[in-house]
N, C-alpha and C. Protein backbone atom coordinates (compact mmCIF):
# COMPACT_ATOMS: atom_id res chain seq x y z
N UNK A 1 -20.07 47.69 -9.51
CA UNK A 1 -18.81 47.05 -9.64
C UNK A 1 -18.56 46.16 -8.43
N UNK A 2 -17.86 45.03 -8.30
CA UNK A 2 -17.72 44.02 -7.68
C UNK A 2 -16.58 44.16 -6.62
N UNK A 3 -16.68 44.41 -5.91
CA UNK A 3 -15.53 44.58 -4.94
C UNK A 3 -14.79 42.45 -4.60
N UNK A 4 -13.14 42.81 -4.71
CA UNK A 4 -13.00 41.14 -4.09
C UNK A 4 -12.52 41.52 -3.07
N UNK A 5 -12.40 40.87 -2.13
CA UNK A 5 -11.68 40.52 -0.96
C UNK A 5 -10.83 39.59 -0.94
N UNK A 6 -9.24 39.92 -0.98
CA UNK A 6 -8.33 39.17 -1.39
C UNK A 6 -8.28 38.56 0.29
N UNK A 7 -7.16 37.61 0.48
CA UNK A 7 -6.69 36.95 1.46
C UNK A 7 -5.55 37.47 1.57
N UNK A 8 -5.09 38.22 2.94
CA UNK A 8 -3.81 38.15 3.30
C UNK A 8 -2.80 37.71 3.68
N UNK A 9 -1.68 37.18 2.56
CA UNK A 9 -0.69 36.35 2.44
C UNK A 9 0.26 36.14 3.29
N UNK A 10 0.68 37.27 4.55
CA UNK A 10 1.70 37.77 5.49
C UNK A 10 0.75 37.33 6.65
N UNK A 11 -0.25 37.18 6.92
CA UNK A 11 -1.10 37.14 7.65
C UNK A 11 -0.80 35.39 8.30
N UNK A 12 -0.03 35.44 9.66
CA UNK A 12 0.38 34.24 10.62
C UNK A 12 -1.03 33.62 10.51
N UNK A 13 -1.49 32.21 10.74
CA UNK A 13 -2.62 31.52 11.01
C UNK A 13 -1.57 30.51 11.99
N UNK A 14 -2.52 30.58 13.11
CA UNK A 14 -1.71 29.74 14.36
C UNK A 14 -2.56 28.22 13.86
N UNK A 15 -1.64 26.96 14.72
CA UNK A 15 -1.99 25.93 14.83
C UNK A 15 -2.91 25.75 15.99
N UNK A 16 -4.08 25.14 15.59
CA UNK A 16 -5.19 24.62 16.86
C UNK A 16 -4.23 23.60 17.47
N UNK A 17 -4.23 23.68 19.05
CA UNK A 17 -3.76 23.33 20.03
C UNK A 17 -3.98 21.90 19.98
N UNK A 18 -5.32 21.34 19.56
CA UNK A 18 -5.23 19.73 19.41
C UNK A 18 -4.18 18.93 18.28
N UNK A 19 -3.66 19.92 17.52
CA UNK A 19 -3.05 19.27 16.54
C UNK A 19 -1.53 18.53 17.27
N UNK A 20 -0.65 19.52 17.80
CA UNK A 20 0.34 18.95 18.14
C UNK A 20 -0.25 17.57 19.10
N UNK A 21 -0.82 17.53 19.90
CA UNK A 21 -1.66 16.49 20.85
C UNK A 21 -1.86 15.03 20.14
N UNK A 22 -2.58 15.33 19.12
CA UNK A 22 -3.05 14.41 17.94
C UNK A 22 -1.83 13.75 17.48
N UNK A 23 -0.97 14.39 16.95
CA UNK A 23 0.78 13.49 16.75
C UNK A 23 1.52 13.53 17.87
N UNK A 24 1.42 13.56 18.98
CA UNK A 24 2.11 12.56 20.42
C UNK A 24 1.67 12.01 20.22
N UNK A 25 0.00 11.30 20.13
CA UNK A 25 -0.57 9.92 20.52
C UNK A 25 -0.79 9.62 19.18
N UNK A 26 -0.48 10.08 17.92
CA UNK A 26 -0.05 9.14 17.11
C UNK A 26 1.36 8.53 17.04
N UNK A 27 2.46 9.30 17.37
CA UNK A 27 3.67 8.67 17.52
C UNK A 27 3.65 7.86 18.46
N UNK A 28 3.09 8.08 20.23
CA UNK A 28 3.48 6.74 20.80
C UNK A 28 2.43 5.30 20.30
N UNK A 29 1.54 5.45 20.29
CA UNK A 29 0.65 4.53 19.82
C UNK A 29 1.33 3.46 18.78
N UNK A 30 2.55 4.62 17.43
CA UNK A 30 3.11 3.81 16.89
C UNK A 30 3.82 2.76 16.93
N UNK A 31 4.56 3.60 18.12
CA UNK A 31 5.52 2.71 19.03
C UNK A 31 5.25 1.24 19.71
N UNK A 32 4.25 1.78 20.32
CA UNK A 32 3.72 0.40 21.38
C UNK A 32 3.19 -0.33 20.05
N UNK A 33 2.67 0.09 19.14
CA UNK A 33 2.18 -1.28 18.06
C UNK A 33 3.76 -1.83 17.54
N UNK A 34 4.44 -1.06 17.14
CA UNK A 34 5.64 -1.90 16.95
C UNK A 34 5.99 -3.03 17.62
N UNK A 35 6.19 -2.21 18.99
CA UNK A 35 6.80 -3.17 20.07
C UNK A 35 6.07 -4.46 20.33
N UNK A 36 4.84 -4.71 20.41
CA UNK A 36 3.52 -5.36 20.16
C UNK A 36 3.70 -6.35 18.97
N UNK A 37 4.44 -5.80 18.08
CA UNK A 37 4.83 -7.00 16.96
C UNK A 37 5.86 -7.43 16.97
N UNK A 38 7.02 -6.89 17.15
CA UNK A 38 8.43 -8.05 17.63
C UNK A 38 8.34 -8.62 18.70
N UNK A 39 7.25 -8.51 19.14
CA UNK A 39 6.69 -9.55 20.67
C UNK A 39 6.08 -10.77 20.43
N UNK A 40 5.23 -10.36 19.24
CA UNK A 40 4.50 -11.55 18.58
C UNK A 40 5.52 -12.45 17.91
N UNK A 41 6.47 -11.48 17.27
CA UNK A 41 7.58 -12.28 15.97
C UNK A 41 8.20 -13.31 16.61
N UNK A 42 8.60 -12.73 18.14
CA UNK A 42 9.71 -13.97 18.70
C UNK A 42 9.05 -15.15 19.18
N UNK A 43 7.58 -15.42 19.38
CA UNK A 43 7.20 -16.73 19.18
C UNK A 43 6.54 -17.39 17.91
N UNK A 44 7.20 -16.59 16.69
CA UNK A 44 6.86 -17.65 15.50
C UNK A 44 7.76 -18.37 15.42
N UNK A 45 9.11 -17.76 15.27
CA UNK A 45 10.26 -18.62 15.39
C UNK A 45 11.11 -19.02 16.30
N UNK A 46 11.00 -20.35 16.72
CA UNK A 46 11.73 -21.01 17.80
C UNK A 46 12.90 -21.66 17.97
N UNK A 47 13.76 -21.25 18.35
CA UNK A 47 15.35 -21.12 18.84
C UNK A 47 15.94 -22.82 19.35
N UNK A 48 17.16 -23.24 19.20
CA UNK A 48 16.71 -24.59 20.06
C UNK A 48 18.14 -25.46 20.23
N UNK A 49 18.39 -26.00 20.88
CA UNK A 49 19.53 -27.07 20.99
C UNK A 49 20.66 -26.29 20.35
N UNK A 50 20.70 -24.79 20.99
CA UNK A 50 21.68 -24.12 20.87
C UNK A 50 22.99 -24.72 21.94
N UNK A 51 24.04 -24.50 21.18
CA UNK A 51 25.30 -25.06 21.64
C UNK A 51 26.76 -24.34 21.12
N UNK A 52 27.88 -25.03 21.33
CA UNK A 52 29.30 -24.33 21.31
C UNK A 52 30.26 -25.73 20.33
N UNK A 53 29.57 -25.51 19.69
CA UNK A 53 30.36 -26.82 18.60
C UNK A 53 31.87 -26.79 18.61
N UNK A 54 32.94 -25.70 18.67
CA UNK A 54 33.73 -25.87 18.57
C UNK A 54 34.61 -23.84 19.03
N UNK A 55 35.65 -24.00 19.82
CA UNK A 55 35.99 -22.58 20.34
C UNK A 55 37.53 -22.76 20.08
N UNK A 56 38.28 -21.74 19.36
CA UNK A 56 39.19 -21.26 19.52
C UNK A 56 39.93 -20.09 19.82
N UNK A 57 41.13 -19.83 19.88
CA UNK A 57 41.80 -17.95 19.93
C UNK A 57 41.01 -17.30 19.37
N UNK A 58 40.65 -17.40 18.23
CA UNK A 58 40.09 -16.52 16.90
C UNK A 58 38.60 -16.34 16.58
N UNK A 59 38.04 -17.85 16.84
CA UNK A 59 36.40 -17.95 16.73
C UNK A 59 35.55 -19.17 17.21
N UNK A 60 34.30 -18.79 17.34
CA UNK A 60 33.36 -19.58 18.22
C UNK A 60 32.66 -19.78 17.05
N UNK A 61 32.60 -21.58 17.10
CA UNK A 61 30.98 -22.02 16.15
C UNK A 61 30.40 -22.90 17.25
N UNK A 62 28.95 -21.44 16.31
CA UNK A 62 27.67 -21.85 17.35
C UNK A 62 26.49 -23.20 16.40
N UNK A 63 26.33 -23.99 17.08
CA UNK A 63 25.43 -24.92 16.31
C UNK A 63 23.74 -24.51 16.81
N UNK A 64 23.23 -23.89 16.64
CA UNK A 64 21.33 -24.17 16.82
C UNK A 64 20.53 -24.35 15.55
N UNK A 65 19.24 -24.84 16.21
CA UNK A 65 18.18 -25.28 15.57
C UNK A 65 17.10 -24.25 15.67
N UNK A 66 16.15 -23.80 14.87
CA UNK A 66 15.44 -23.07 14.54
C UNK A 66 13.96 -24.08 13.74
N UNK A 67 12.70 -23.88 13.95
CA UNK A 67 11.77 -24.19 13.96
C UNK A 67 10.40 -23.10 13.32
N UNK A 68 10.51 -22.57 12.27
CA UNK A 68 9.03 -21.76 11.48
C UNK A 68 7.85 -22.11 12.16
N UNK A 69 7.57 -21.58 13.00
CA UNK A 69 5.76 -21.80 13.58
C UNK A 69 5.02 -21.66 12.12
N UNK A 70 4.95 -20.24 11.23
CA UNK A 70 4.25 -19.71 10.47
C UNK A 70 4.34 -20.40 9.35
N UNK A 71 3.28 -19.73 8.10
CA UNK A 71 3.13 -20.42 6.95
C UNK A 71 4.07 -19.08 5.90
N UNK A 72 5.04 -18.54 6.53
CA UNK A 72 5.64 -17.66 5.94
C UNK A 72 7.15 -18.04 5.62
N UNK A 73 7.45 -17.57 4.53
CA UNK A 73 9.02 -17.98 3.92
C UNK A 73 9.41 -17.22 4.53
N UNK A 74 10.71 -17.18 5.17
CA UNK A 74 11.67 -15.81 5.33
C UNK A 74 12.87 -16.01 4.79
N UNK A 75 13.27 -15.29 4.10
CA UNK A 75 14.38 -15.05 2.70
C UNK A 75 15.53 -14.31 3.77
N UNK A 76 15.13 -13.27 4.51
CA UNK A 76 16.29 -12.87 5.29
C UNK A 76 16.30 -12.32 6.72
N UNK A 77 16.21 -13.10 7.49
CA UNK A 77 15.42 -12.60 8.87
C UNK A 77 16.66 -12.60 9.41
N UNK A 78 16.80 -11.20 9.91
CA UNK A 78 18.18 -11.05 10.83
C UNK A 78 17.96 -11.95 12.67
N UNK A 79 19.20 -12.05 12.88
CA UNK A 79 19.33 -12.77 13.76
C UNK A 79 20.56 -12.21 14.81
N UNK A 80 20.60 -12.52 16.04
CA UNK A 80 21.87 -11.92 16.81
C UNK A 80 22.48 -13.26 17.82
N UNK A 81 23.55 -13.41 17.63
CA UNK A 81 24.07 -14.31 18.29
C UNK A 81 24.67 -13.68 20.17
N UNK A 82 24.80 -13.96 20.78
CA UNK A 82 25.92 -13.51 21.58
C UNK A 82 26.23 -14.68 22.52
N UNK A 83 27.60 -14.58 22.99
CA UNK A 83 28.43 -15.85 23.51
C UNK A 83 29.04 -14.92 24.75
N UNK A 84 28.64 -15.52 26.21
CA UNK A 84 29.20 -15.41 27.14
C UNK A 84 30.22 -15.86 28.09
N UNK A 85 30.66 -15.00 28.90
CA UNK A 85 32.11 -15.93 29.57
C UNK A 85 31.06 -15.70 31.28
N UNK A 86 32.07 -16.82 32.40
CA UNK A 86 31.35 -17.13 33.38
C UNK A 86 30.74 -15.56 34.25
N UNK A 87 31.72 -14.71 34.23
CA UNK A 87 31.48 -12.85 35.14
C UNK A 87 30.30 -12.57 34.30
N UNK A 88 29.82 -13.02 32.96
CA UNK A 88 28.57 -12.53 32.51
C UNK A 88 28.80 -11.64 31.62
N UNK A 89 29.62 -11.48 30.96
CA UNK A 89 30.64 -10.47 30.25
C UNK A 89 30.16 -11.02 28.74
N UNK A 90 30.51 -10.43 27.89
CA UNK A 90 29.62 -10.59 26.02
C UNK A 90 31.69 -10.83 25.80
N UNK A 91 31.83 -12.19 25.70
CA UNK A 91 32.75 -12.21 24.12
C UNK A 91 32.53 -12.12 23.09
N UNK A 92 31.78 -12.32 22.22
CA UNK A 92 31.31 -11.83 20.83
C UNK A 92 30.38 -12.21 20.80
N UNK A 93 29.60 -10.96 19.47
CA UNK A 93 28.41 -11.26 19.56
C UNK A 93 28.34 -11.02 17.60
N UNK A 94 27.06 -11.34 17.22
CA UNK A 94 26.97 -11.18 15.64
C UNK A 94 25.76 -11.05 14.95
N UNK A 95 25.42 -10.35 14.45
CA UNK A 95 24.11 -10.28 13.50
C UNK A 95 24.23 -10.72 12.26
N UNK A 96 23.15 -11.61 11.92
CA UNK A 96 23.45 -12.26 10.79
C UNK A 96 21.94 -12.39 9.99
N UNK A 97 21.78 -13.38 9.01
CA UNK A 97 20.72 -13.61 8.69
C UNK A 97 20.44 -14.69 7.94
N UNK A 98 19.37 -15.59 8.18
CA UNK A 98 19.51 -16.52 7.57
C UNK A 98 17.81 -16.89 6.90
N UNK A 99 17.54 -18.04 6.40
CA UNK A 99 16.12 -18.24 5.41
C UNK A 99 15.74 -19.41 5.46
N UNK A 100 14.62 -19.31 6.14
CA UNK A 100 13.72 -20.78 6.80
C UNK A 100 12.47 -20.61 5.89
N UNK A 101 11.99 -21.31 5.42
CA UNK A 101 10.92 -21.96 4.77
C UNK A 101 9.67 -22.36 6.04
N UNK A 102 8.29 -21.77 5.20
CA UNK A 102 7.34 -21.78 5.84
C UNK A 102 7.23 -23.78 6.65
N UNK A 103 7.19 -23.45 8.12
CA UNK A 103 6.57 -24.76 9.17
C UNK A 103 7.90 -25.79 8.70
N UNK A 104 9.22 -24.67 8.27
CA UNK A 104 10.30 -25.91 8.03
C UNK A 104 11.57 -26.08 9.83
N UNK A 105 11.93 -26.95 9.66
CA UNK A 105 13.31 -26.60 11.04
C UNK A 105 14.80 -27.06 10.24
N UNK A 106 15.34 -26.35 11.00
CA UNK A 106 16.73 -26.15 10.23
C UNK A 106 17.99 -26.14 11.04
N UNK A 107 18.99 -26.44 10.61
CA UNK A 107 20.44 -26.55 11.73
C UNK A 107 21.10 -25.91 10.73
N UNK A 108 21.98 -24.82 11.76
CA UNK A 108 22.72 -23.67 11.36
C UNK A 108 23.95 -23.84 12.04
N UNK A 109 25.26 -23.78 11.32
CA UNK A 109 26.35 -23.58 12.22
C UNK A 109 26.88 -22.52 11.94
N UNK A 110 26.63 -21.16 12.67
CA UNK A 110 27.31 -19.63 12.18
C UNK A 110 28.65 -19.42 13.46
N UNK A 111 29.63 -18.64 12.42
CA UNK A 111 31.02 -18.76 13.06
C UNK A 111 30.99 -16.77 14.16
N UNK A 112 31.24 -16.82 15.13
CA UNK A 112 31.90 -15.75 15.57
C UNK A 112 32.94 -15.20 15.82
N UNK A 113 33.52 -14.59 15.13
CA UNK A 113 34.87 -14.23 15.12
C UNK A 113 35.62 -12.81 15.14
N UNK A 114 34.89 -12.36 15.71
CA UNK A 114 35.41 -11.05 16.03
C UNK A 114 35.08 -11.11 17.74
N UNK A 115 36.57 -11.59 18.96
CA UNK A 115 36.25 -11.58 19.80
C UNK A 115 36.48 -10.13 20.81
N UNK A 116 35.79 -9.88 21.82
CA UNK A 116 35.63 -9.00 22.09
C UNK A 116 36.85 -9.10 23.87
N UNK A 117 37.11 -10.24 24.17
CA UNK A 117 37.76 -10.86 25.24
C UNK A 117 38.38 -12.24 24.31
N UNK A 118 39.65 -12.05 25.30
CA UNK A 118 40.46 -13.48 24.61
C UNK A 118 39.78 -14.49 25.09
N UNK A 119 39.43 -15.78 24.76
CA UNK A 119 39.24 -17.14 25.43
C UNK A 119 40.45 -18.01 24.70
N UNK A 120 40.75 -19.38 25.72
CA UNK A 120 41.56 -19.85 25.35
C UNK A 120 40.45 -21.60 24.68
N UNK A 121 39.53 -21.49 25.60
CA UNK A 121 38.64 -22.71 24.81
C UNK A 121 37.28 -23.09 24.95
N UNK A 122 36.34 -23.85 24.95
CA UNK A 122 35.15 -24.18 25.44
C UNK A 122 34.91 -23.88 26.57
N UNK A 123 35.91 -23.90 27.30
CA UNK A 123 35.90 -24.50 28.82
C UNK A 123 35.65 -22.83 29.12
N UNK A 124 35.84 -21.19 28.72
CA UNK A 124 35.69 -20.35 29.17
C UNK A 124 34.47 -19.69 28.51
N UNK A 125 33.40 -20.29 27.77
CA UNK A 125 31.91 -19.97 27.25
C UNK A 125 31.14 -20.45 28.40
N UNK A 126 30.38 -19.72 29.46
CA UNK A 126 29.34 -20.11 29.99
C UNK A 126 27.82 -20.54 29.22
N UNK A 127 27.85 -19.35 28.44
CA UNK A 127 26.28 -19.22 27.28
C UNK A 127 26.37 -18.99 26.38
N UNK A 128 25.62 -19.27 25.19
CA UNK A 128 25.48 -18.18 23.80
C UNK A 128 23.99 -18.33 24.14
N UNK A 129 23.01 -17.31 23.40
CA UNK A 129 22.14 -16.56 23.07
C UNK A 129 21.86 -16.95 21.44
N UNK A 130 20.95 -17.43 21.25
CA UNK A 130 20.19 -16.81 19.72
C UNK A 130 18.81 -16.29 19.97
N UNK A 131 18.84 -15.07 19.07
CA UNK A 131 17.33 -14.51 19.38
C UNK A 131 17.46 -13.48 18.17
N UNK A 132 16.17 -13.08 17.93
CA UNK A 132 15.64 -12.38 16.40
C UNK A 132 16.37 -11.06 16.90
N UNK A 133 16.88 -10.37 15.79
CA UNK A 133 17.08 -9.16 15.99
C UNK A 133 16.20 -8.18 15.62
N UNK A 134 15.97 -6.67 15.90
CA UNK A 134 15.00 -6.36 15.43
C UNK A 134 15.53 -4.61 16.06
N UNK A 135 15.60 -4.10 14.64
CA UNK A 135 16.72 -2.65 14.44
C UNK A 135 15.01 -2.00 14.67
N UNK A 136 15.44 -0.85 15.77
CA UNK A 136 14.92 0.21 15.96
C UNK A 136 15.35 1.33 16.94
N UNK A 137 14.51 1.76 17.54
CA UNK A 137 14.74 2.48 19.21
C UNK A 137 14.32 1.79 20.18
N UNK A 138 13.20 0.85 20.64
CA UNK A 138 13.51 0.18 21.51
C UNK A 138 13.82 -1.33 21.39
């Protein structure tokens, strides 16, 4: 007669010590390749003859130009505005998104209006900022 030898079900089996090891340096590795590609992203698309078209109590329109290096459409590439006063201080800032056509350039006038500090006109914007946004942890 055949004897079986079952497997015991209650019976702990520990994890080999390389395993946890193996996912740290797969998670950071992930990381730095990320980071490695929104590094690359911000010189496909080029930013340009950014300006302050027009400032009131309520809202800032920003006029820039944007330039597609790539042979890629983008339908919705987020974007972040921010508008500074002279102390270096963020009056508003905005994420938005807009859609450039592959090796096309384009003029955008997006409004900011949720201010974060009163201004009374042009004359109290030192800078605005356009640059790709790009949602993560770092």
């Amino acid at each position: 007669m055949k004897s079986i030898d079952r497997i015991d079900i209650n019976k702990r089996w520990p994890i080999p010590n390389w395993i946890p090891m193996l996912l740290l340096v797969a998670a950071v590795s992930g990381l730095v390749i990320s980071r490695c590609s929104h590094k690359a992203q911000d010189d496909y698309l080029v930013f340009s003859e950014i300006s302050v078209k027009a400032a009131t109590l309520a809202n800032i329109d920003v006029n820039f130009t944007i330039f597609n290096r790539t042979k890629i459409d983008y339908e919705k590439k987020p974007i972040w505005i921010r508008a500074f006063d002279h102390d270096n201080e963020e009056i508003a800032s905005k994420i938005t998104t807009i859609a450039i056509g592959a090796g096309e350039r384009k003029r955008y006038i997006k409004v900011l209006s949720k201010l974060q500090i009163p201004i009374k006109g042009v004359d109290d914007i030192s800078r605005v900022t356009v640059e790709m946004y790009h949602a993560g942890i770092f």
